[in-house]
PDB file of N, CA and C in Angstrom:
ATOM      1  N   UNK A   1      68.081  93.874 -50.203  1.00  0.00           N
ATOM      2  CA  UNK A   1      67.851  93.159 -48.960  1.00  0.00           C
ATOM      3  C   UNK A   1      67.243  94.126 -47.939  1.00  0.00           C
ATOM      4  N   UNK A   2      66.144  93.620 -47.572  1.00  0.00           N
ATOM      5  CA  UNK A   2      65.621  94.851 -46.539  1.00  0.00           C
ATOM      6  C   UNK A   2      66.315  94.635 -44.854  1.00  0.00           C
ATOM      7  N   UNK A   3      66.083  95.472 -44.305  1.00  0.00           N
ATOM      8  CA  UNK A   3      66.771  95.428 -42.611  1.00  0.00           C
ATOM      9  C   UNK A   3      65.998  95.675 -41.797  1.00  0.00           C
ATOM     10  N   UNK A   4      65.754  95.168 -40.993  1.00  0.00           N
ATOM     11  CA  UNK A   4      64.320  95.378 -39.614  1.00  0.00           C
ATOM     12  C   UNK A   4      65.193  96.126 -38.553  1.00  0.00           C
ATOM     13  N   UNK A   5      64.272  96.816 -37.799  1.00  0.00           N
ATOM     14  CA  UNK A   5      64.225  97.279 -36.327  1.00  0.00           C
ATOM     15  C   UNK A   5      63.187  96.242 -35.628  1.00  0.00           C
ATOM     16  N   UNK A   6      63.835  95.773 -34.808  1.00  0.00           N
ATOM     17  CA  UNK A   6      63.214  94.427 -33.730  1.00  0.00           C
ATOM     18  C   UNK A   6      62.833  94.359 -32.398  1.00  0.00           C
ATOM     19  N   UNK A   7      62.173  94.420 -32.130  1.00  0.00           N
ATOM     20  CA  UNK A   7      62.018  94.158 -30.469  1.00  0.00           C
ATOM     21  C   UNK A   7      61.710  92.755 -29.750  1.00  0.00           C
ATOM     22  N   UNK A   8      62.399  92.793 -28.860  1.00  0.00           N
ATOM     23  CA  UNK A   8      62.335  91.235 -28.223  1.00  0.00           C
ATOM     24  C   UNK A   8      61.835  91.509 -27.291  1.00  0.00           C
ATOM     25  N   UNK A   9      61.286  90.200 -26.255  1.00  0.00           N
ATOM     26  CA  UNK A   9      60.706  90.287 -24.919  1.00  0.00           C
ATOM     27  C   UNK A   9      61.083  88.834 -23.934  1.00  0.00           C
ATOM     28  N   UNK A  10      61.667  88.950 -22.802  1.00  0.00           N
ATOM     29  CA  UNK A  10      61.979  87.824 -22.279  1.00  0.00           C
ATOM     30  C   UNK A  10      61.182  87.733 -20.638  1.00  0.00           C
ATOM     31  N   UNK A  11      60.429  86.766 -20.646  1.00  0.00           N
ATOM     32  CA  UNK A  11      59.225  86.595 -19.772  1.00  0.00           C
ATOM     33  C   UNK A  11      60.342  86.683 -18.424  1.00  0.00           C
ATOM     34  N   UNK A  12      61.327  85.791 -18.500  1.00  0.00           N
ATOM     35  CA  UNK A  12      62.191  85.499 -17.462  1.00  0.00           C
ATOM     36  C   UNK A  12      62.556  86.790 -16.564  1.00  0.00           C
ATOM     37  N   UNK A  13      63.610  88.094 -17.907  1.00  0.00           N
ATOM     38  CA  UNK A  13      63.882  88.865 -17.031  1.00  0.00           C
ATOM     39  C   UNK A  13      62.546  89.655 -16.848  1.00  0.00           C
ATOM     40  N   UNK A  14      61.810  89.705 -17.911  1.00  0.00           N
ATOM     41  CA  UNK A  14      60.561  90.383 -17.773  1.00  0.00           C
ATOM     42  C   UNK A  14      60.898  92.093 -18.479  1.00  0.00           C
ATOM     43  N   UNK A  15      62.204  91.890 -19.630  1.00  0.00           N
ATOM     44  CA  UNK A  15      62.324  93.359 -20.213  1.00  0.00           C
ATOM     45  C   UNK A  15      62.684  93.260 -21.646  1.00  0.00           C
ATOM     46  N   UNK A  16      62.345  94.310 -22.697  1.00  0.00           N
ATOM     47  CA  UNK A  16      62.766  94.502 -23.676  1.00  0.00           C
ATOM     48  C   UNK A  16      63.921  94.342 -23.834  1.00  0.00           C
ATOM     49  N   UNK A  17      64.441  94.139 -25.521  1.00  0.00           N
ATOM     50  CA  UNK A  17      65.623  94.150 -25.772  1.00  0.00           C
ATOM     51  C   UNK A  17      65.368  95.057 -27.628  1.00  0.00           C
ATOM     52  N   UNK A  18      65.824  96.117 -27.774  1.00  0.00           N
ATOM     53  CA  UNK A  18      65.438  96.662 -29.233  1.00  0.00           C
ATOM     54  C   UNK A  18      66.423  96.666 -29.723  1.00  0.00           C
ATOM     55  N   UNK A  19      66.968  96.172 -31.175  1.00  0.00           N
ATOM     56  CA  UNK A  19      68.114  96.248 -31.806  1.00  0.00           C
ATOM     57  C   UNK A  19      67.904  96.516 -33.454  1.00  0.00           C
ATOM     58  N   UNK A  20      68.618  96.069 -34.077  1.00  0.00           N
ATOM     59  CA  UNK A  20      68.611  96.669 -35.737  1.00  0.00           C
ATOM     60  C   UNK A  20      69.341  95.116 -36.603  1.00  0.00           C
ATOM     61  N   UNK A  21      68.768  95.025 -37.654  1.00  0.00           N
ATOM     62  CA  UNK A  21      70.098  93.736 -38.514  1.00  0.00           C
ATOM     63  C   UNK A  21      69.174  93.665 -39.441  1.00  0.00           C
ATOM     64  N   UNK A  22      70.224  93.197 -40.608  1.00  0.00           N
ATOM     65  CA  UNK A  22      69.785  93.126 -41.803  1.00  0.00           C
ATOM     66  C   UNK A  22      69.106  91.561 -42.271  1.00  0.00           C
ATOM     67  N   UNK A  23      69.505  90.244 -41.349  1.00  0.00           N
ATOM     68  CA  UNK A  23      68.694  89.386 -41.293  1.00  0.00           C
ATOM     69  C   UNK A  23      68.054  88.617 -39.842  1.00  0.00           C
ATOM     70  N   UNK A  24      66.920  89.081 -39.890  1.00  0.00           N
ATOM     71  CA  UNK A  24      66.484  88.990 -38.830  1.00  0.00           C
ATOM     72  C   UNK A  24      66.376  87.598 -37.988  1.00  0.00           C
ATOM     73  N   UNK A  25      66.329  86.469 -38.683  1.00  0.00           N
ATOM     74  CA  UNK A  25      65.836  85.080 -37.883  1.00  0.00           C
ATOM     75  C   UNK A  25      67.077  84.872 -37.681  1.00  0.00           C
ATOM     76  N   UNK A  26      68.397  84.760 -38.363  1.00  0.00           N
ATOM     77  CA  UNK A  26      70.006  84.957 -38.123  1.00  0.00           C
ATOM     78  C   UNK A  26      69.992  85.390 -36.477  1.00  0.00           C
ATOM     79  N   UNK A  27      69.611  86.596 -36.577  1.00  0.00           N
ATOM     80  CA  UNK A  27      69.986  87.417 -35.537  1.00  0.00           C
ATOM     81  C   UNK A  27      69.297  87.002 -34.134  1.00  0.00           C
ATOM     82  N   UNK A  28      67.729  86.593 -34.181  1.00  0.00           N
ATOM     83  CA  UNK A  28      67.594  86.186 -33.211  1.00  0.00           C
ATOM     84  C   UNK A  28      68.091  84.665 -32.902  1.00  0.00           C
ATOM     85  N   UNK A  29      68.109  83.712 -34.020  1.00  0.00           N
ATOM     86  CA  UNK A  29      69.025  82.432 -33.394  1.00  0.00           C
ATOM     87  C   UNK A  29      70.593  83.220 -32.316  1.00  0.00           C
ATOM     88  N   UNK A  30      71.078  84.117 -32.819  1.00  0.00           N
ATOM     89  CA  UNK A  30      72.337  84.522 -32.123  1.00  0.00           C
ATOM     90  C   UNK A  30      72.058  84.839 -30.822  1.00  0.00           C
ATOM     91  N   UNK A  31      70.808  86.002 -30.535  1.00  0.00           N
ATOM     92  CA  UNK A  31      70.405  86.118 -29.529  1.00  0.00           C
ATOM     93  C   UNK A  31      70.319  85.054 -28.410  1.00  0.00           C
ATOM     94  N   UNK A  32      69.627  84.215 -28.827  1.00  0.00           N
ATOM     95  CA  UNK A  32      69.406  83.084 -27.912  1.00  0.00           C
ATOM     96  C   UNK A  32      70.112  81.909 -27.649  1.00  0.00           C
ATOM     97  N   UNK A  33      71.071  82.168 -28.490  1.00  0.00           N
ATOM     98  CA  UNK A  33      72.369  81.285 -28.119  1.00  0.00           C
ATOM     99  C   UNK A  33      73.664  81.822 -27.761  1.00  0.00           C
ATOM    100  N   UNK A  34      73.625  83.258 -27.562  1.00  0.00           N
ATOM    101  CA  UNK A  34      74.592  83.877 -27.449  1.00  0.00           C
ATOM    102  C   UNK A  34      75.539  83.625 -25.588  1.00  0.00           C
ATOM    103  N   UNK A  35      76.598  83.692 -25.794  1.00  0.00           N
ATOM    104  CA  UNK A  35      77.299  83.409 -24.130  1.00  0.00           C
ATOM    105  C   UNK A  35      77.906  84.836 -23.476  1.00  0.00           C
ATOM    106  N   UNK A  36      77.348  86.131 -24.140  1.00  0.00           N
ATOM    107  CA  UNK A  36      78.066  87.180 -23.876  1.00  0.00           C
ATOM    108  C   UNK A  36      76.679  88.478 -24.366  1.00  0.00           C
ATOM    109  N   UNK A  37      77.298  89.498 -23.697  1.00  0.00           N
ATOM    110  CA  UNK A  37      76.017  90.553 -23.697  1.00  0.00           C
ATOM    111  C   UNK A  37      75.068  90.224 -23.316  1.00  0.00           C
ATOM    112  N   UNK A  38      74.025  91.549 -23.337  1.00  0.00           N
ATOM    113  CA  UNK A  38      72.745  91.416 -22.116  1.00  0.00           C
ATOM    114  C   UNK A  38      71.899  90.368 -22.818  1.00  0.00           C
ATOM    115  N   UNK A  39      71.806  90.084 -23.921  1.00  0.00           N
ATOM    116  CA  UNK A  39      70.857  88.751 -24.221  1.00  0.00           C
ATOM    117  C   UNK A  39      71.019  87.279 -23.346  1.00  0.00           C
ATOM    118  N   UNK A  40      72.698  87.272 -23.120  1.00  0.00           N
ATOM    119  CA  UNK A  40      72.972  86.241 -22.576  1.00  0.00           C
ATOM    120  C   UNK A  40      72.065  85.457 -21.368  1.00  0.00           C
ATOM    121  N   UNK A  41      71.622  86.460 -20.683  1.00  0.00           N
ATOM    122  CA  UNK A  41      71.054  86.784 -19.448  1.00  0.00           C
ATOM    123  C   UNK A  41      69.846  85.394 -19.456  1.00  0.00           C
ATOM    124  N   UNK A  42      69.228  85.836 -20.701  1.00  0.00           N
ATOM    125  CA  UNK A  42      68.170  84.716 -20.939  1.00  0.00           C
ATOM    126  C   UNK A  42      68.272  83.821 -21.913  1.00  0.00           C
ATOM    127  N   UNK A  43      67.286  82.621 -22.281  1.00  0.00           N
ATOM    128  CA  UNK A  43      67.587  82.107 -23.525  1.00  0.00           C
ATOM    129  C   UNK A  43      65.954  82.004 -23.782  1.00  0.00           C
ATOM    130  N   UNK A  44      65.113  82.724 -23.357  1.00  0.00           N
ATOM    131  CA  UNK A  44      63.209  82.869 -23.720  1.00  0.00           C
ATOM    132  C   UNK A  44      63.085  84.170 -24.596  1.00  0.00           C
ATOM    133  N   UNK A  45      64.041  84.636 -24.812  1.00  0.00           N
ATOM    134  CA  UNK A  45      63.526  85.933 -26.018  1.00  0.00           C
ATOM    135  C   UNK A  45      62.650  85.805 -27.232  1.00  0.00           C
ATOM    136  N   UNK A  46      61.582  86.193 -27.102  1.00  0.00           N
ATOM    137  CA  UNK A  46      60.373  86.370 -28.362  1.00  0.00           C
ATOM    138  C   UNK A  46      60.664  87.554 -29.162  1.00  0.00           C
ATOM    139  N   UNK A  47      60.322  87.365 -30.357  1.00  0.00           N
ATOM    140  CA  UNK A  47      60.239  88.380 -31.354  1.00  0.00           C
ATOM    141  C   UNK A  47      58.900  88.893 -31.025  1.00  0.00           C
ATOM    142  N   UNK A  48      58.608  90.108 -30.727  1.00  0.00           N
ATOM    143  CA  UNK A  48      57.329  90.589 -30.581  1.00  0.00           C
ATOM    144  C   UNK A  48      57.068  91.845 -31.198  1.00  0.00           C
ATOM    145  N   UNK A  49      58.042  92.340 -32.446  1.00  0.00           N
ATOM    146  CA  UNK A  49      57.726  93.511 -33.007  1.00  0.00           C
ATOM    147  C   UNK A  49      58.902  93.093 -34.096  1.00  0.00           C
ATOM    148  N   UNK A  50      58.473  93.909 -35.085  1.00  0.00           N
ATOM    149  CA  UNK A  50      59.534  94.554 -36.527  1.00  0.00           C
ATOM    150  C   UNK A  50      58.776  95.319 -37.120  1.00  0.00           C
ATOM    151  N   UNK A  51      59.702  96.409 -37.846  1.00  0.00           N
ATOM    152  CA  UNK A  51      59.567  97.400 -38.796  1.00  0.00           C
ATOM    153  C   UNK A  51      60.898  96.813 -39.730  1.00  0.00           C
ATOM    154  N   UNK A  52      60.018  96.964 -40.972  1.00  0.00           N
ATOM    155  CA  UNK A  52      61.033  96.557 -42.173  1.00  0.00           C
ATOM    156  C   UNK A  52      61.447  97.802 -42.925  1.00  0.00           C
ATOM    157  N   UNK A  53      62.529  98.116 -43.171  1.00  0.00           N
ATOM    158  CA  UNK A  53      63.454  99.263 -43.834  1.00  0.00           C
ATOM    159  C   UNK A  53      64.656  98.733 -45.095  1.00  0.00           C
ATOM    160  N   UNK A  54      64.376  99.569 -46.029  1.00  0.00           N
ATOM    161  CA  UNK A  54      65.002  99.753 -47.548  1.00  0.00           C
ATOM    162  C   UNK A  54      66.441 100.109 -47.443  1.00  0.00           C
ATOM    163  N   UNK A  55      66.679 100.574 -46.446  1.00  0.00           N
ATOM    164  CA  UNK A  55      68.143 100.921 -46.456  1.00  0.00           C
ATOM    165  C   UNK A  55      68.326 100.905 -44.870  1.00  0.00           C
ATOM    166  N   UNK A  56      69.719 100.463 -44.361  1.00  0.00           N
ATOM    167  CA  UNK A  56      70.379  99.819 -43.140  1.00  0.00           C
ATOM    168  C   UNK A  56      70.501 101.325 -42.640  1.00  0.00           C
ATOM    169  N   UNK A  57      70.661 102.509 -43.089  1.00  0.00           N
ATOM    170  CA  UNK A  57      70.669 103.527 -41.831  1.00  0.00           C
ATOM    171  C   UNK A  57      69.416 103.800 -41.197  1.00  0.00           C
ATOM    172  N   UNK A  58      68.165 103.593 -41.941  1.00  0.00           N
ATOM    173  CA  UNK A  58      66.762 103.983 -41.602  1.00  0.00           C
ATOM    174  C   UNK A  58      66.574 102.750 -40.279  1.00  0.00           C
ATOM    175  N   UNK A  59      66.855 101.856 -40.609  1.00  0.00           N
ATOM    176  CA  UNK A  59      66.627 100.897 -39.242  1.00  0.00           C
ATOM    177  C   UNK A  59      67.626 101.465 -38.197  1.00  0.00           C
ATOM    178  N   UNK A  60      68.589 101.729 -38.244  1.00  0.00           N
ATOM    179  CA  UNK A  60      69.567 101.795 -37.123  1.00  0.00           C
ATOM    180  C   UNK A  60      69.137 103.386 -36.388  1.00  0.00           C
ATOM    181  N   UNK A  61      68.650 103.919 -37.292  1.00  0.00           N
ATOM    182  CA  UNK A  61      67.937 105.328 -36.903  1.00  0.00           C
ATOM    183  C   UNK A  61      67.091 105.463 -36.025  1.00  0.00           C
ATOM    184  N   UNK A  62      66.221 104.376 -36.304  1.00  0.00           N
ATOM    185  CA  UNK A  62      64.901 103.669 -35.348  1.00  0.00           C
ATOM    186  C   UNK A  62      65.037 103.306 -34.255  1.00  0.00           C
ATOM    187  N   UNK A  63      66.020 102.207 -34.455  1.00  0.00           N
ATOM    188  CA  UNK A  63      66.397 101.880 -33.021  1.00  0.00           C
ATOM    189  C   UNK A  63      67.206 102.651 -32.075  1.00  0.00           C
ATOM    190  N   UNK A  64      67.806 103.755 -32.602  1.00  0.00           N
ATOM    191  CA  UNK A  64      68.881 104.791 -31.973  1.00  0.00           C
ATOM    192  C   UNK A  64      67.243 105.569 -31.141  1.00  0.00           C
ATOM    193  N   UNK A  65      66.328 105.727 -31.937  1.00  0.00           N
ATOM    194  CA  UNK A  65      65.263 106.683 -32.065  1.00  0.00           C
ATOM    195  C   UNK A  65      64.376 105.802 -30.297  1.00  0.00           C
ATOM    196  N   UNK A  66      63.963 104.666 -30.715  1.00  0.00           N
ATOM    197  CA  UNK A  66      63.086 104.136 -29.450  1.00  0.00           C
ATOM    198  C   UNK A  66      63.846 103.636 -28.407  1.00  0.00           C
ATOM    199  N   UNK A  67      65.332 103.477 -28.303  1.00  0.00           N
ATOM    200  CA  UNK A  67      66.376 103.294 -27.314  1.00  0.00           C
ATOM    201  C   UNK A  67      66.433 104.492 -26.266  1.00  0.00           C
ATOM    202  N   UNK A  68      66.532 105.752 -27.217  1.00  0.00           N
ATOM    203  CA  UNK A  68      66.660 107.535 -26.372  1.00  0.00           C
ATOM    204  C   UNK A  68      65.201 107.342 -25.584  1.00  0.00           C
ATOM    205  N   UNK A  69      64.286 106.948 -26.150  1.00  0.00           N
ATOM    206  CA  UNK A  69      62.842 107.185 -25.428  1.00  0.00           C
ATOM    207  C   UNK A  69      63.379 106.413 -23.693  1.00  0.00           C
ATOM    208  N   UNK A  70      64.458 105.541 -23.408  1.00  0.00           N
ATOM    209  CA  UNK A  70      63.805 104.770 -22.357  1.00  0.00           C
ATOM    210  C   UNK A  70      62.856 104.650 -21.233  1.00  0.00           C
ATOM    211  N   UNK A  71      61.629 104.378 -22.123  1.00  0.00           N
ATOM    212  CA  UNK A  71      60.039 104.091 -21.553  1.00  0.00           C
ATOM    213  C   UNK A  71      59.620 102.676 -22.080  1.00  0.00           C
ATOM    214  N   UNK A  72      59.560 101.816 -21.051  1.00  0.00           N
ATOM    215  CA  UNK A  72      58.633 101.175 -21.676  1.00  0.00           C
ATOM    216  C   UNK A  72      57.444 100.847 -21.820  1.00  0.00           C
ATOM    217  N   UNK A  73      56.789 101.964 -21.394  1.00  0.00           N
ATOM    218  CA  UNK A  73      55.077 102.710 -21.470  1.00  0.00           C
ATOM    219  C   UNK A  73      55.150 102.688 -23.313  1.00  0.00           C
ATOM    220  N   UNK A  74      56.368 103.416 -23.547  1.00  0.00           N
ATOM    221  CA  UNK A  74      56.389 103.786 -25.005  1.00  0.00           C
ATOM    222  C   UNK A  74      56.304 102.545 -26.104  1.00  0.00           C
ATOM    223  N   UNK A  75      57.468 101.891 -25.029  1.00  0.00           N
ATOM    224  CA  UNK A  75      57.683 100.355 -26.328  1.00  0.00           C
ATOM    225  C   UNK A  75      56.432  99.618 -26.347  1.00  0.00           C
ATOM    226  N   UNK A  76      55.859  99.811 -24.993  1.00  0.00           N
ATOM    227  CA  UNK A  76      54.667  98.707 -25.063  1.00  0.00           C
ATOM    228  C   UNK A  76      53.614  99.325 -26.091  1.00  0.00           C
ATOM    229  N   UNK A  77      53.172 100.644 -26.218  1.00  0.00           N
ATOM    230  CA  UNK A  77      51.996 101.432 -26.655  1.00  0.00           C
ATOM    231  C   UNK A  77      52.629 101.540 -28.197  1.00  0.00           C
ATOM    232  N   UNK A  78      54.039 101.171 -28.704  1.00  0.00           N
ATOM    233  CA  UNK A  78      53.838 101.165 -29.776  1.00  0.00           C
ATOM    234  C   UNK A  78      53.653  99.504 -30.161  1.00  0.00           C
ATOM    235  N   UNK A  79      54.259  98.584 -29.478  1.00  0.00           N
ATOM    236  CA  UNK A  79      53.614  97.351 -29.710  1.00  0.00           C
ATOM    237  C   UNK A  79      52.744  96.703 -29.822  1.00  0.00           C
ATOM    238  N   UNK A  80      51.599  97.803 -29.180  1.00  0.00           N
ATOM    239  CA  UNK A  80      49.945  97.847 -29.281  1.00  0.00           C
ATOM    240  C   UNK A  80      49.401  98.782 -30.382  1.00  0.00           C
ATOM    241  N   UNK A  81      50.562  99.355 -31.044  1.00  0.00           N
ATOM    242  CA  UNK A  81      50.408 100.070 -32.695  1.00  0.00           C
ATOM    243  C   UNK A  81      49.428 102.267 -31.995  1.00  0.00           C
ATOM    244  N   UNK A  82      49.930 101.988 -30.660  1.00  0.00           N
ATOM    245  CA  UNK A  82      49.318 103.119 -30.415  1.00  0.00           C
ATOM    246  C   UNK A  82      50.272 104.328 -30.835  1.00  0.00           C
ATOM    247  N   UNK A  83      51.588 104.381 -30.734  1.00  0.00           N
ATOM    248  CA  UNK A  83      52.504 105.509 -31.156  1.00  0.00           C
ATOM    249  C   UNK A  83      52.584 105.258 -32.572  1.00  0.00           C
TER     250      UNK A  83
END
């Protein structure tokens, strides 16, 4: 079973959200129905990025990895495949 690193985008608050899971459309239905944590905030979250990974530490690595950056010069320029 492969595991993605994900990035979301919500027009509303107007900010990223980057996380890790092993099934991804699962995870964003949760997102957007969720009544607790910062997703809650909105219910417009887009999937606007994934990287797919062979093993569940390599994703969680990723997202540990573009979370430390907090830029979102960075998230955007890799969402434009520039990093």
């Amino acid at each position: 079973m492969p595991f993605h690193l994900y990035i979301l985008f919500s027009k509303k608050l107007d900010r990223f959200y980057v996380g890790a899971t092993g099934n991804l459309q699962k995870r964003l239905e949760k997102h957007l129905n969720s009544s607790a944590g910062f997703t809650s905030k909105a219910r417009d979250w887009t999937l606007i990025y994934s990287e797919e990974y062979e093993r569940k530490e390599d994703a969680f690595k990723r997202e540990k990895q573009i979370k430390l950056w907090k830029s979102r010069k960075m998230i955007e320029a890799l969402i434009d495949k520039e990093v």
